[in-house]
PDB file of N, CA and C in Angstrom:
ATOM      1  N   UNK A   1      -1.768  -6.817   8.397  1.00  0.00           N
ATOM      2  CA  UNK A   1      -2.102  -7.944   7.562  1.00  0.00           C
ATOM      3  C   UNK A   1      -3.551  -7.785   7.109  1.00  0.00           C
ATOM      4  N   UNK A   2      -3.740  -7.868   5.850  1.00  0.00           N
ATOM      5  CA  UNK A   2      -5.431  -7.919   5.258  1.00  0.00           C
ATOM      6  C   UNK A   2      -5.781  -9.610   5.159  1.00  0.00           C
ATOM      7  N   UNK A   3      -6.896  -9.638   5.388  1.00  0.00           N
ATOM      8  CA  UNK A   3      -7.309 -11.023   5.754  1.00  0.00           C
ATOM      9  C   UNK A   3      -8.743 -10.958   4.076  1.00  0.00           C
ATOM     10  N   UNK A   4      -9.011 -12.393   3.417  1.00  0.00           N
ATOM     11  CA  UNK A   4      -9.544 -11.868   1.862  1.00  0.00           C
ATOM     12  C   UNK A   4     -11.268 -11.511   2.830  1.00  0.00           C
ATOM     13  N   UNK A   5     -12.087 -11.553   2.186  1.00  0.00           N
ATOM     14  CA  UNK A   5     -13.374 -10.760   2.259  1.00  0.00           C
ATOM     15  C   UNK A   5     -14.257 -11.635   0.869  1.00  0.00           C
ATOM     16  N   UNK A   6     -13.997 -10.995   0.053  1.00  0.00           N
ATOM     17  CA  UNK A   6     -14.914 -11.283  -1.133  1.00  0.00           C
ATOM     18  C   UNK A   6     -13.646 -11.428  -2.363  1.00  0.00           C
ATOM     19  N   UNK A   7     -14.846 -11.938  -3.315  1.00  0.00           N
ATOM     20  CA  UNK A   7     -13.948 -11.580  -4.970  1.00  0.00           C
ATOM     21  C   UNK A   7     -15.145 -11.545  -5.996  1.00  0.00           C
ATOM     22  N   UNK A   8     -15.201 -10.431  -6.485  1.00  0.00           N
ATOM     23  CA  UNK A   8     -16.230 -10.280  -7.589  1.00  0.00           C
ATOM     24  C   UNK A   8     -16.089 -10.565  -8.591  1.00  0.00           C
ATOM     25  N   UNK A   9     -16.997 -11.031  -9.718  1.00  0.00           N
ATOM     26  CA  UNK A   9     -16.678 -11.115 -10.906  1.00  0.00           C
ATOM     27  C   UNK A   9     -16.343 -10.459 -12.008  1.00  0.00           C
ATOM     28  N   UNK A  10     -15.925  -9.160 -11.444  1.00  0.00           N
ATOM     29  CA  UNK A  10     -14.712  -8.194 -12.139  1.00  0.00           C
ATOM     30  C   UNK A  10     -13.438  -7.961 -11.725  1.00  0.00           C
ATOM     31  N   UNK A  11     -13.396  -8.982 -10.894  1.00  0.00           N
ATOM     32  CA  UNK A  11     -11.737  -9.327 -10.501  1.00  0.00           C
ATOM     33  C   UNK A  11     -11.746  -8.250  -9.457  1.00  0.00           C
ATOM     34  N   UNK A  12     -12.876  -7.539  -8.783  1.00  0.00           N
ATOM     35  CA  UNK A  12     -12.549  -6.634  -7.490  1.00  0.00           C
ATOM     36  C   UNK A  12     -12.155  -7.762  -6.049  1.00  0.00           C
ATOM     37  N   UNK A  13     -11.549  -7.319  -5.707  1.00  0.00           N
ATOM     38  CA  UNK A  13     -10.910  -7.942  -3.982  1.00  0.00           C
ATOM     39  C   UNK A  13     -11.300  -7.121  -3.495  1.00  0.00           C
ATOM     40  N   UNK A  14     -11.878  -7.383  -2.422  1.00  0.00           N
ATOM     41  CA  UNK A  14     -12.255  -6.467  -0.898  1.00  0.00           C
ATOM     42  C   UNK A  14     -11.676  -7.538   0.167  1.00  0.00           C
ATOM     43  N   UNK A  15     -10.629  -6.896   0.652  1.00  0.00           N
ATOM     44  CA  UNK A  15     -10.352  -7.075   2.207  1.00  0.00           C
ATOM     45  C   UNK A  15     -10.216  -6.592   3.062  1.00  0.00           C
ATOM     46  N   UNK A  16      -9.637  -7.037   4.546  1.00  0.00           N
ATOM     47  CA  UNK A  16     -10.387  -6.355   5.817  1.00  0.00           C
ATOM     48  C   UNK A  16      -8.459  -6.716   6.640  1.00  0.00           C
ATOM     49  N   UNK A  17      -8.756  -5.443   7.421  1.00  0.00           N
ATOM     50  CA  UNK A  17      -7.232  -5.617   8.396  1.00  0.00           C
ATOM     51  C   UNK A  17      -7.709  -6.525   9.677  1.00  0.00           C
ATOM     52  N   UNK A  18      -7.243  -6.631  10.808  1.00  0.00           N
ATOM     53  CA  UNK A  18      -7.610  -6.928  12.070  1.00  0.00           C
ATOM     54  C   UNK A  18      -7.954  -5.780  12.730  1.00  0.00           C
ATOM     55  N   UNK A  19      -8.620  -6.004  14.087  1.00  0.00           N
ATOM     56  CA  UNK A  19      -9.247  -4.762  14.561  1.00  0.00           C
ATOM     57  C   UNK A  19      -8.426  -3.961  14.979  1.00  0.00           C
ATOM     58  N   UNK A  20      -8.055  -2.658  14.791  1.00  0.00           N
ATOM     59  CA  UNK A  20      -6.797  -1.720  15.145  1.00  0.00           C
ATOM     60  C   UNK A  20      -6.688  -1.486  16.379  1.00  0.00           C
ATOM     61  N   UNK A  21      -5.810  -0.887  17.271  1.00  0.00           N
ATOM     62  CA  UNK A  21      -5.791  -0.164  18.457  1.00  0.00           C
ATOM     63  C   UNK A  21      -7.236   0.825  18.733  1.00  0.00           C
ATOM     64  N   UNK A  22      -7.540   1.220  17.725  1.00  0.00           N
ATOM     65  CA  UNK A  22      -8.288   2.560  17.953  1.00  0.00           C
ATOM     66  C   UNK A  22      -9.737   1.777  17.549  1.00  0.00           C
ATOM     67  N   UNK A  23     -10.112   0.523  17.738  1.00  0.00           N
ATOM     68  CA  UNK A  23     -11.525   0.404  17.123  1.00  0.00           C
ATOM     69  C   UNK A  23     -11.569  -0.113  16.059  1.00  0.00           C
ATOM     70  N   UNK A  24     -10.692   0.314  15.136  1.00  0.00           N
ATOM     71  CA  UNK A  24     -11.095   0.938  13.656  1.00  0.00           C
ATOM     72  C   UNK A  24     -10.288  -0.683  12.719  1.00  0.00           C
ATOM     73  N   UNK A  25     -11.445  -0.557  11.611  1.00  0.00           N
ATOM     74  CA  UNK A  25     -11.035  -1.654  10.757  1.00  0.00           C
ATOM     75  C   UNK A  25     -10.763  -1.278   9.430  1.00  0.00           C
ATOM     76  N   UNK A  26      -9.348  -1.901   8.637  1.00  0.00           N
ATOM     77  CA  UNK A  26      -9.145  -1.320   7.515  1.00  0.00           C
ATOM     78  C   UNK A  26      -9.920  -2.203   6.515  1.00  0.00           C
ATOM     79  N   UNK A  27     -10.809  -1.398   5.579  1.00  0.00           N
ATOM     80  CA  UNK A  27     -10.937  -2.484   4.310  1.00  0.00           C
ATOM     81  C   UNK A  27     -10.331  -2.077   2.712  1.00  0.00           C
ATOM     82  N   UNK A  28     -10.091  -2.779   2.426  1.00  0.00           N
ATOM     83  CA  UNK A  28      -9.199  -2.293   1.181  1.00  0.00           C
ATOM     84  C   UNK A  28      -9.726  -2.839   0.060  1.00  0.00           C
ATOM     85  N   UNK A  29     -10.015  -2.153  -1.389  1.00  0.00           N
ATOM     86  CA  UNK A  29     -10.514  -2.447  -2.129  1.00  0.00           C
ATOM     87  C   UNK A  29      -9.325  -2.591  -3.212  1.00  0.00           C
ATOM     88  N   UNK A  30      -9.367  -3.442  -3.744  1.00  0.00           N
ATOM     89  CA  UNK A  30      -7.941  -3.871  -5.217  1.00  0.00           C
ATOM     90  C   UNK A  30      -8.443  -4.577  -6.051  1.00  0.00           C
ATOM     91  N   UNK A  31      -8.314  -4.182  -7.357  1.00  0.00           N
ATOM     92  CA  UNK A  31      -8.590  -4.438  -8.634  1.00  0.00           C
ATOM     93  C   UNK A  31      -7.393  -4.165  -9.740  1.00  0.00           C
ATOM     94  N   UNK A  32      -7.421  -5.304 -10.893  1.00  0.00           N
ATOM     95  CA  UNK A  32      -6.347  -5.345 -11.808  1.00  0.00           C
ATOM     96  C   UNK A  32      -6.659  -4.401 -12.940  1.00  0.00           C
ATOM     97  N   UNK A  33      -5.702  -3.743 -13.337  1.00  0.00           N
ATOM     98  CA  UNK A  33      -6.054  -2.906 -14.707  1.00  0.00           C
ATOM     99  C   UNK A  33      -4.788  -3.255 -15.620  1.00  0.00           C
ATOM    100  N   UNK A  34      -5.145  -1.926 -16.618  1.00  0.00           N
ATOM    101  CA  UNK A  34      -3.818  -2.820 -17.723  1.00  0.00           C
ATOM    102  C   UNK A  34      -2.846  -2.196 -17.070  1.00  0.00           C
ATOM    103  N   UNK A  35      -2.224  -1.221 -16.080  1.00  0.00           N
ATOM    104  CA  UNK A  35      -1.204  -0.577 -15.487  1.00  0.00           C
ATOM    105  C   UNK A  35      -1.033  -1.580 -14.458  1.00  0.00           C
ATOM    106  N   UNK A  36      -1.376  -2.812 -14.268  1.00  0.00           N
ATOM    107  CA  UNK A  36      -1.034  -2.958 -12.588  1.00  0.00           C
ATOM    108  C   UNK A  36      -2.459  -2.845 -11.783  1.00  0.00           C
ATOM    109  N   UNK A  37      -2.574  -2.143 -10.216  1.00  0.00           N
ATOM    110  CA  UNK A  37      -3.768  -2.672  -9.828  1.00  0.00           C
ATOM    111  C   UNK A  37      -4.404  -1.032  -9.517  1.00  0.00           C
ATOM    112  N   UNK A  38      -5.597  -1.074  -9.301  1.00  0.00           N
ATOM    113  CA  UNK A  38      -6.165  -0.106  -8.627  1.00  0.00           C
ATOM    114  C   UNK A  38      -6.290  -0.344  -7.203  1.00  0.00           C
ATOM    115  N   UNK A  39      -6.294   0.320  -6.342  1.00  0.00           N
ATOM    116  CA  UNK A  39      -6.227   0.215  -5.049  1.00  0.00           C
ATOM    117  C   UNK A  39      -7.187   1.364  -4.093  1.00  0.00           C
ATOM    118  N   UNK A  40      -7.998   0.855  -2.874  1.00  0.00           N
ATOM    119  CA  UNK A  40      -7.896   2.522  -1.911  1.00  0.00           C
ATOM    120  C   UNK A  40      -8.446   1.404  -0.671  1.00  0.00           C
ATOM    121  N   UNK A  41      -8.305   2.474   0.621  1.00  0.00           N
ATOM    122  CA  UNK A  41      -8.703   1.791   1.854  1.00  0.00           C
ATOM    123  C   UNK A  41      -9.279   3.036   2.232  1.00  0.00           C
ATOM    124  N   UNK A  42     -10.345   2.141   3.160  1.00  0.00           N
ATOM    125  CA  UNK A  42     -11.308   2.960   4.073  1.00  0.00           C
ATOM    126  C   UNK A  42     -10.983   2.494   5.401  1.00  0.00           C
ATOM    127  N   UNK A  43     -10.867   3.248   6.657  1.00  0.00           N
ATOM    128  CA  UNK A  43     -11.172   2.679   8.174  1.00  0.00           C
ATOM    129  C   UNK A  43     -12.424   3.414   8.188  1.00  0.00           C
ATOM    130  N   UNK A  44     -12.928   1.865   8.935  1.00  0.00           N
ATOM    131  CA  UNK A  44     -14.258   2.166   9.575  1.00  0.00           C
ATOM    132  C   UNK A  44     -14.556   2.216  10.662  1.00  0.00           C
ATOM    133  N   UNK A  45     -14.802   2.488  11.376  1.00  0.00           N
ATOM    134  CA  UNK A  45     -16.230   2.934  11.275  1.00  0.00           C
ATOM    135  C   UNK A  45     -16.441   4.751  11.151  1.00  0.00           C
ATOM    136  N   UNK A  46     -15.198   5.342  11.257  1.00  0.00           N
ATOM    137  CA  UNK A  46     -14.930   6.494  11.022  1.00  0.00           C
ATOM    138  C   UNK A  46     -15.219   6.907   9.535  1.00  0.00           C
ATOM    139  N   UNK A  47     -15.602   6.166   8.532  1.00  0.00           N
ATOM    140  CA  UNK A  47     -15.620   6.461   6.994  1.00  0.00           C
ATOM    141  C   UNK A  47     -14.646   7.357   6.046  1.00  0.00           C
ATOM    142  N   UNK A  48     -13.485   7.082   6.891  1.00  0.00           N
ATOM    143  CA  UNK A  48     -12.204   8.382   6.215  1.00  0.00           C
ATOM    144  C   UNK A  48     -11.230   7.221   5.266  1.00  0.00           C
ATOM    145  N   UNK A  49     -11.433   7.838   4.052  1.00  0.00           N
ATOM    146  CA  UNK A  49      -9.977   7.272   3.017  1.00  0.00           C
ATOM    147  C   UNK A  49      -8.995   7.404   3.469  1.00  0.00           C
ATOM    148  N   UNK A  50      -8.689   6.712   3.462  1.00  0.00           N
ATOM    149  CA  UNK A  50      -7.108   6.727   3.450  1.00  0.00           C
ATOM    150  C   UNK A  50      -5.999   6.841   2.295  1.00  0.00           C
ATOM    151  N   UNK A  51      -6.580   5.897   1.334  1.00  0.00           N
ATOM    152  CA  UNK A  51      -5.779   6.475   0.265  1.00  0.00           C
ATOM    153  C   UNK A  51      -6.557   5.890  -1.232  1.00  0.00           C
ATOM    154  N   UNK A  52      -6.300   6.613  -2.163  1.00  0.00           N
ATOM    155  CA  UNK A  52      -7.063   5.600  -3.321  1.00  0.00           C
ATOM    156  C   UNK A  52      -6.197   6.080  -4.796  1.00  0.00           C
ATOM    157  N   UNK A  53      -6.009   5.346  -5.555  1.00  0.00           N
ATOM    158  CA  UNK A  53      -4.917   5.260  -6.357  1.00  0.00           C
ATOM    159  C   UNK A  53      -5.591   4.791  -7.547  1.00  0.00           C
ATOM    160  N   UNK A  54      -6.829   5.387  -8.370  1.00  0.00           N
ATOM    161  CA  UNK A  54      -6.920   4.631  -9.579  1.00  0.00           C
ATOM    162  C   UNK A  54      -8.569   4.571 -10.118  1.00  0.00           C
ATOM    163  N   UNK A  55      -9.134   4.532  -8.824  1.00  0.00           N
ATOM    164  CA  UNK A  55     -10.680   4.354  -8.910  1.00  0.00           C
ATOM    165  C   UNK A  55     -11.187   5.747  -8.803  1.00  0.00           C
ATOM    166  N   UNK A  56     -12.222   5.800  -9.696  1.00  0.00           N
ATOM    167  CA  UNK A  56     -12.945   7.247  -9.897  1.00  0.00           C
ATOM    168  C   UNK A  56     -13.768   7.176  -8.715  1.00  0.00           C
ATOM    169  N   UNK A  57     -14.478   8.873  -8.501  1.00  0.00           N
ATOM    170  CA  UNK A  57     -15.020   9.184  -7.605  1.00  0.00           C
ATOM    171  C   UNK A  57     -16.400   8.696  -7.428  1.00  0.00           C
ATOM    172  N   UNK A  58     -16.451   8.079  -8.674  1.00  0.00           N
ATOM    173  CA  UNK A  58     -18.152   7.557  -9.021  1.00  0.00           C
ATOM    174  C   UNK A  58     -18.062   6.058  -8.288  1.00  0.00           C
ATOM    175  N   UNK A  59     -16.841   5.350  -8.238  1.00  0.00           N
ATOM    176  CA  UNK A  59     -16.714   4.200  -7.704  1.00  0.00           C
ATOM    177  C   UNK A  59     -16.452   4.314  -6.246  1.00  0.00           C
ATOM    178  N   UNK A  60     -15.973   5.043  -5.748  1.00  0.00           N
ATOM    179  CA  UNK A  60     -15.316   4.880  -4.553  1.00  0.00           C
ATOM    180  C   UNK A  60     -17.282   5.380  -3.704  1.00  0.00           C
ATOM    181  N   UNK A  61     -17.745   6.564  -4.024  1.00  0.00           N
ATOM    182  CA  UNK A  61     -19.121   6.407  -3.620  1.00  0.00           C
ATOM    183  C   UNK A  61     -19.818   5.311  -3.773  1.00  0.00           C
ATOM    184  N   UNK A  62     -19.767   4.587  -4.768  1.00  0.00           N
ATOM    185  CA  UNK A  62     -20.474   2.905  -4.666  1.00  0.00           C
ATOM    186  C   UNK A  62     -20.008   2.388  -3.647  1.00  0.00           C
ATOM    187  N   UNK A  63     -18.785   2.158  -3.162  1.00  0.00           N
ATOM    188  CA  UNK A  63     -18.205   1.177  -2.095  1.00  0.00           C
ATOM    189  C   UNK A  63     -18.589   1.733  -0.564  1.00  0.00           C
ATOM    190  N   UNK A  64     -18.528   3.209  -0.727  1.00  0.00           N
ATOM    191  CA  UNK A  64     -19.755   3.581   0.467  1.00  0.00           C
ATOM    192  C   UNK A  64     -20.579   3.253   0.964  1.00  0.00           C
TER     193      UNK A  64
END
């Protein structure tokens, strides 16, 4: 389950999972485009993607 976080005024969502077995917390970034949404998640505190579907590489380093 993602629990909300924020909402920017470019329609970005950032949310957050519960704390996992392993430590680790998912946050997930989602945004609307004209296809539907952009999407990717990070667990942290490890800093590994998990997956990202839409957002350039120039963005996903911002959310770093």
């Amino acid at each position: 389950m993602l629990y909300p976080y924020i909402e920017f005024p470019n329609e970005l969502i950032v949310t957050h999972s519960e704390i996992k077995k392993d430590n680790s917390v998912w946050i997930n970034f989602e945004q609307p485009c004209k296809n539907g949404f952009r999407e990717a998640r990070i667990a942290l505190p490890q800093y590994k993607w998990l997956f990202n579907e839409g957002f350039s590489d120039k963005k996903i380093k911002e959310f770093e």
